[in-house]
N, C-alpha and C. Protein backbone atom coordinates (compact mmCIF):
# COMPACT_ATOMS: atom_id res chain seq x y z
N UNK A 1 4.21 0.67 10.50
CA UNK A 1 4.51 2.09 10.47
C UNK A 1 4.87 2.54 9.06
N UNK A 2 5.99 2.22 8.13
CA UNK A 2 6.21 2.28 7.02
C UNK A 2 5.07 2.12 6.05
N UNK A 3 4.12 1.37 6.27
CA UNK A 3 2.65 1.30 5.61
C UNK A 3 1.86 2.31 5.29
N UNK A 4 2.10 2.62 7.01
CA UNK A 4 1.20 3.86 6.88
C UNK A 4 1.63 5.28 6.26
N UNK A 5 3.01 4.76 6.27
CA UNK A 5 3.44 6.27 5.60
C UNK A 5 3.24 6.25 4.28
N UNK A 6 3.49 4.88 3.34
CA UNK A 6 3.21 4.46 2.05
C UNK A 6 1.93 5.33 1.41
N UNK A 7 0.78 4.61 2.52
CA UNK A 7 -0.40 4.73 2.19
C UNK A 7 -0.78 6.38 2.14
N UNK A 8 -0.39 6.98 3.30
CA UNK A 8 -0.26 8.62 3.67
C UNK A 8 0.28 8.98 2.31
N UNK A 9 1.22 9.16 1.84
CA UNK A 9 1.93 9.29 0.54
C UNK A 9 1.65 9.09 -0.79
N UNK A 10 0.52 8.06 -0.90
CA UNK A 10 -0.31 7.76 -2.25
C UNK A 10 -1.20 8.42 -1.98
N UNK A 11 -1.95 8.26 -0.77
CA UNK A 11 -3.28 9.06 -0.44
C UNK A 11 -3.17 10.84 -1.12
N UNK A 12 -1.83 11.50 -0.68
CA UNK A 12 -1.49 12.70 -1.10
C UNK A 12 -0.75 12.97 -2.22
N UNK A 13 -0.74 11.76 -3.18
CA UNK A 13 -0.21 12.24 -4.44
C UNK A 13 -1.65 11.94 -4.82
N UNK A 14 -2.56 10.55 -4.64
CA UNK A 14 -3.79 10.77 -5.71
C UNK A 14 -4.29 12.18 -5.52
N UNK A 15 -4.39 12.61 -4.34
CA UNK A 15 -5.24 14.16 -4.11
C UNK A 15 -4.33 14.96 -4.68
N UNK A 16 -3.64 15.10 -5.46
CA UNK A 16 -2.70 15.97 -6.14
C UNK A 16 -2.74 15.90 -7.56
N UNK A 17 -3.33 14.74 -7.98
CA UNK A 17 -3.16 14.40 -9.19
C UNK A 17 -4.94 14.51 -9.27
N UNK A 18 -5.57 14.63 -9.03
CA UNK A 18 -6.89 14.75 -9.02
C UNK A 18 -7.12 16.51 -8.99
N UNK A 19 -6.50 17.29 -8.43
CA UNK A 19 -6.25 18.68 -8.24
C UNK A 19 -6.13 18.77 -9.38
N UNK A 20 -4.85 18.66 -10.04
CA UNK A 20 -4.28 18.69 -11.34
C UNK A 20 -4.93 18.62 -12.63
N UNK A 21 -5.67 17.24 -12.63
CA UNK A 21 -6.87 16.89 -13.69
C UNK A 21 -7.78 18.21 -13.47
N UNK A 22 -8.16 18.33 -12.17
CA UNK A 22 -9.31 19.68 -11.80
C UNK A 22 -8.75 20.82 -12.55
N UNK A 23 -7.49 21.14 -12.50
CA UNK A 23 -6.76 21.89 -12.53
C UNK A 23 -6.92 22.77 -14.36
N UNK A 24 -6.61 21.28 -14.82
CA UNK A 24 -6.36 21.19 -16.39
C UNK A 24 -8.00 21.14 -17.23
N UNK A 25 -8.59 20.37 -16.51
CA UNK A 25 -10.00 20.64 -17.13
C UNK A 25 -11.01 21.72 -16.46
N UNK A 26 -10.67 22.63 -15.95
CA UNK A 26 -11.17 24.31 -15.96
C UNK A 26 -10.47 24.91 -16.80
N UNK A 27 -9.50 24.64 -16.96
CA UNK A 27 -8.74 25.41 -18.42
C UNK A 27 -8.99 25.13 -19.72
N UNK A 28 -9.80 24.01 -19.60
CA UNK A 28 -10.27 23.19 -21.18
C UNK A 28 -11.95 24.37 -21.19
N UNK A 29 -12.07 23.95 -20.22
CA UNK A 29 -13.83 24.15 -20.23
C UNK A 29 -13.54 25.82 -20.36
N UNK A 30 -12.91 26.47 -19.20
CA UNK A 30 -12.90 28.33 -19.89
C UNK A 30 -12.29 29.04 -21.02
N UNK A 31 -11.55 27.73 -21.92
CA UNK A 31 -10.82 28.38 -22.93
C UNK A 31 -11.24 27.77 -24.13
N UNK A 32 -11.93 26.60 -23.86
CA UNK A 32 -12.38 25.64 -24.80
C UNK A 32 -11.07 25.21 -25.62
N UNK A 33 -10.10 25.30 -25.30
CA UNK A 33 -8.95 24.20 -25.96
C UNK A 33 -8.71 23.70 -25.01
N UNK A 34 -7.78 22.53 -25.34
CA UNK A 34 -7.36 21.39 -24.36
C UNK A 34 -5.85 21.56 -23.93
N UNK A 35 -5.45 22.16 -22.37
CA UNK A 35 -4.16 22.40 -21.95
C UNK A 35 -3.84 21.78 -21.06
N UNK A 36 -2.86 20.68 -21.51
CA UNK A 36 -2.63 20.14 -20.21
C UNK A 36 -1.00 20.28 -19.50
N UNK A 37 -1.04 20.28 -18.13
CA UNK A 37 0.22 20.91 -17.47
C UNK A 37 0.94 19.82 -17.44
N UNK A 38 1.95 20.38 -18.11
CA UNK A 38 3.13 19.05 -18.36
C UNK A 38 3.73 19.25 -17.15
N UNK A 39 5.32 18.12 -16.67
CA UNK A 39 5.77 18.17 -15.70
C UNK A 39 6.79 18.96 -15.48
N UNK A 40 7.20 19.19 -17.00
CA UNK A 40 8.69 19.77 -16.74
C UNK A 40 8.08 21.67 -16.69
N UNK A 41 6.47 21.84 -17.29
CA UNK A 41 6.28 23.24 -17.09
C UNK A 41 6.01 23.56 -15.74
N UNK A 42 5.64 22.34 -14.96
CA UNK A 42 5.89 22.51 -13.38
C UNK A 42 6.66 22.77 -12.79
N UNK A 43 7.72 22.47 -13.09
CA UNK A 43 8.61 22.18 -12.69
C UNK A 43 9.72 23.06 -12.69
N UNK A 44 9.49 23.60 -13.93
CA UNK A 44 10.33 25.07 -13.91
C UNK A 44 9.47 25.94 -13.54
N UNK A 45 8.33 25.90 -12.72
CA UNK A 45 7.62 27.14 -12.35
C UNK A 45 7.86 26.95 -11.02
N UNK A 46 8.45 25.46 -10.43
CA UNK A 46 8.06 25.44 -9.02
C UNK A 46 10.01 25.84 -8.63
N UNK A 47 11.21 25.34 -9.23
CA UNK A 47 12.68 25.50 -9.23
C UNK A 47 12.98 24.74 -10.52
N UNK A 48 13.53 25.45 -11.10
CA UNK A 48 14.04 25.32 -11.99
C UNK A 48 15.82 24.69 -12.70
N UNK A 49 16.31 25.99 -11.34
CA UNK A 49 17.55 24.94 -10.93
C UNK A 49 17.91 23.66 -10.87
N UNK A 50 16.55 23.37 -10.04
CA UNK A 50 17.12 21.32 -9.71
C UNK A 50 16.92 20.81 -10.86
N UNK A 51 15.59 21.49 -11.92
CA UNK A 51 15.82 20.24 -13.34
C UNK A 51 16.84 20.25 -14.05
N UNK A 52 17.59 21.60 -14.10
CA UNK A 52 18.82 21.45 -14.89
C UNK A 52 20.05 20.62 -13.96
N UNK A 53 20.22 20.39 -12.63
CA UNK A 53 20.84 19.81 -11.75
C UNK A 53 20.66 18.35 -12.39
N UNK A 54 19.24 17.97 -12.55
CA UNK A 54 18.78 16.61 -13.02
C UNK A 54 19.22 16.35 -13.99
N UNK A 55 18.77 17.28 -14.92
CA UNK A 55 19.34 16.42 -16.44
C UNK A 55 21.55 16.39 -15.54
N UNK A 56 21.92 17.33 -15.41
CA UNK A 56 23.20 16.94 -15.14
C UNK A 56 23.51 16.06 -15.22
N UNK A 57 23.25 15.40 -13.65
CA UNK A 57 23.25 14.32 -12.94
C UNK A 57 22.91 13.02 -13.63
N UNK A 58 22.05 13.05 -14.55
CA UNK A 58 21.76 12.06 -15.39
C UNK A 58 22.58 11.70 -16.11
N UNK A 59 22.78 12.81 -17.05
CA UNK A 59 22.93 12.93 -18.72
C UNK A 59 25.05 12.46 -18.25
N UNK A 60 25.55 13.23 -17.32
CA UNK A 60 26.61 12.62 -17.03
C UNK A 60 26.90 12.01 -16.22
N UNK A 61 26.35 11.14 -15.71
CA UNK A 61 26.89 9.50 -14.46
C UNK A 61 27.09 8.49 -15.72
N UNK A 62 27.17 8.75 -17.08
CA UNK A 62 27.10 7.72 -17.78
C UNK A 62 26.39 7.14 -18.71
N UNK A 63 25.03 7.76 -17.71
CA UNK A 63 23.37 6.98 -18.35
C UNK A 63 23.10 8.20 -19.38
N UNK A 64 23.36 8.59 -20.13
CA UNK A 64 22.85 9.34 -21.85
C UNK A 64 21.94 8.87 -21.96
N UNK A 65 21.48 7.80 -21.90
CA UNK A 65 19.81 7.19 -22.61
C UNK A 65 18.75 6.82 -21.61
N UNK A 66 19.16 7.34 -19.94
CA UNK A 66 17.90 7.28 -19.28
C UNK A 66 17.70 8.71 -19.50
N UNK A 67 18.69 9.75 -19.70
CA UNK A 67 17.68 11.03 -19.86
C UNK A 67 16.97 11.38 -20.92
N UNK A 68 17.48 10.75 -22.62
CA UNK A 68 16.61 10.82 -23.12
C UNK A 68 15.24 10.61 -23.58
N UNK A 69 15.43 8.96 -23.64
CA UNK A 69 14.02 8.11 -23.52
C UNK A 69 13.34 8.40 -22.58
N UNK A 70 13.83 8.22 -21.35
CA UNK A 70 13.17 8.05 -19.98
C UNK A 70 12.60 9.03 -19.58
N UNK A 71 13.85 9.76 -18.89
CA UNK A 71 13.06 11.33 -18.20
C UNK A 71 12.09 11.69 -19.16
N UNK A 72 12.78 12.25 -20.13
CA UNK A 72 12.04 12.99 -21.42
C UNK A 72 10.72 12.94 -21.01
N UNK A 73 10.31 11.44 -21.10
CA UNK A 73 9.10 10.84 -21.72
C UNK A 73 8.49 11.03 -20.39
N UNK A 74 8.89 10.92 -18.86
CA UNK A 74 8.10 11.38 -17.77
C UNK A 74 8.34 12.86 -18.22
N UNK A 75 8.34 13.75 -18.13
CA UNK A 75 8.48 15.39 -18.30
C UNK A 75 7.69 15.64 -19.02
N UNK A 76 7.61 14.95 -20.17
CA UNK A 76 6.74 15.77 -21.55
C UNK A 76 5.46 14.91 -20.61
N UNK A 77 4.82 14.14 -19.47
CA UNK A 77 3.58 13.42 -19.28
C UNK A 77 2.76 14.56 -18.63
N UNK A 78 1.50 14.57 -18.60
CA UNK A 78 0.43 15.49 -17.67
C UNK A 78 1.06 15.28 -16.44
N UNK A 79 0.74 16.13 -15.22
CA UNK A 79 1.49 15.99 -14.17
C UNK A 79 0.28 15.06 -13.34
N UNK A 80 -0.96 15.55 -14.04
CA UNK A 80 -2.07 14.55 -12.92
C UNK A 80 -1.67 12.68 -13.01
N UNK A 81 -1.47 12.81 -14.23
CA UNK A 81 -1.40 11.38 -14.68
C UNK A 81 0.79 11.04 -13.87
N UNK A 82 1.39 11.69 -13.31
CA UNK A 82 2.52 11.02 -13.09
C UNK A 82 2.69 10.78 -11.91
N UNK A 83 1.51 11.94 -11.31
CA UNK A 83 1.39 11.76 -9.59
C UNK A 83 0.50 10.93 -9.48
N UNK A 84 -0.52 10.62 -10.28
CA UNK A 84 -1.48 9.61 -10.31
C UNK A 84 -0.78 8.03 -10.36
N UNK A 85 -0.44 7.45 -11.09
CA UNK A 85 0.39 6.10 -11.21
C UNK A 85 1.74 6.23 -9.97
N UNK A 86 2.45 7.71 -9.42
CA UNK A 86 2.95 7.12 -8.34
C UNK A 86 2.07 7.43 -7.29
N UNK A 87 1.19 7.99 -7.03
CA UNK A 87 0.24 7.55 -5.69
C UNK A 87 -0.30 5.97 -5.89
N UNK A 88 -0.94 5.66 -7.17
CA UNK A 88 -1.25 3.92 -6.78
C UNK A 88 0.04 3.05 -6.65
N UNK A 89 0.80 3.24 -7.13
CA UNK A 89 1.63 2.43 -6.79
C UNK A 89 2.08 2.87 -5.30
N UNK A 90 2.36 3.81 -4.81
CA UNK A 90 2.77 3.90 -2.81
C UNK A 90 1.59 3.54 -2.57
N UNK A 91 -0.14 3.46 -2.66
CA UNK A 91 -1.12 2.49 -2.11
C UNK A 91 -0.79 1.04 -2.46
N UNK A 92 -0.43 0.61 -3.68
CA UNK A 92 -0.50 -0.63 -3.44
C UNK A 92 1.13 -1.29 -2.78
N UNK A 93 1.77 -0.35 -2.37
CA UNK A 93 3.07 -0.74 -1.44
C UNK A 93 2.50 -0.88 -0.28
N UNK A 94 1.85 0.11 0.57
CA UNK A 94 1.14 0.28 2.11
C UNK A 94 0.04 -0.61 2.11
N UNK A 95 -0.71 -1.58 0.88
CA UNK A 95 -1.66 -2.72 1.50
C UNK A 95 -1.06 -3.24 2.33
N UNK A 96 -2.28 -3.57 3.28
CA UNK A 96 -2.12 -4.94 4.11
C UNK A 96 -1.90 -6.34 3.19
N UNK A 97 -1.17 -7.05 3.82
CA UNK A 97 -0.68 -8.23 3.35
C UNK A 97 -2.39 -9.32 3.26
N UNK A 98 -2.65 -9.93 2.22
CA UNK A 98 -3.68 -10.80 2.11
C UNK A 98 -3.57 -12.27 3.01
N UNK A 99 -4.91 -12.49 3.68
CA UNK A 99 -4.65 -13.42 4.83
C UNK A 99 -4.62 -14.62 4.18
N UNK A 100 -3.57 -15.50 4.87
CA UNK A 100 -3.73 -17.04 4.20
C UNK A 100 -4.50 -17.48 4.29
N UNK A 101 -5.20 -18.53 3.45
CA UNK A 101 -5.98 -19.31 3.12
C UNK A 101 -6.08 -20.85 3.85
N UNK A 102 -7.06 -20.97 4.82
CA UNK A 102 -6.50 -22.57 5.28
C UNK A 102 -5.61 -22.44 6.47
N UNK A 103 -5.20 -21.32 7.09
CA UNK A 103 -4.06 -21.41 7.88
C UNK A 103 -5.16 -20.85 8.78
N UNK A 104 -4.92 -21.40 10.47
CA UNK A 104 -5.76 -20.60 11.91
C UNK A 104 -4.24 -19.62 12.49
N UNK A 105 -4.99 -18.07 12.34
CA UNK A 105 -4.50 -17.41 13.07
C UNK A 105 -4.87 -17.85 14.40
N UNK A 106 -3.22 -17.27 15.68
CA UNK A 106 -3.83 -17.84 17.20
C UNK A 106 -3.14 -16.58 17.55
């Protein structure tokens, strides 16, 4: 059951991150420059509130240097490419387990 939700969940971030690429290269091709939609301009277009909630939450539990290095560096990424690497990674959580070798299923 959890598999399938894995898999459900990568399945709908790759189709999101494939949107996105679609998204960003009609804007290359009708403007002829190259724009690509960062996360954090998403992000304040989609609530804005919660990113400043985020950095909060970050910047004071202690951790100062996961919000800079870290977040930062996811925020400033294309958004196709962040939903992209976490949809393969929830597919390769929801594989089926590889069958042993040499062993009789009964």
């Amino acid at each position: 059951m959890i598999r399938f939700l894995f898999r459900s969940l990568g399945l709908l971030l790759v189709a999101a991150a494939f949107i996105f690429g679609v998204y960003d290269g009609m804007k290359w091709i009708a403007d002829r420059i190259l724009v690509v939609t960062r996360v954090d301009a998403f992000w304040n277009t989609v609530h804005a509130a919660s990113l400043q909630d985020l950095q909060g939450l970050i910047a004071g539990s202690g951790w100062p240097w996961l919000w800079d290095p870290v977040a930062l560096t996811v925020l400033r990424a294309p958004v196709w490419a962040v939903l992209g690497v976490l949809g393969v990674l929830f597919l390769l959580l929801g594989r089926k387990p590889r069958p042993l070798i040499g062993y009789a299923r009964s």
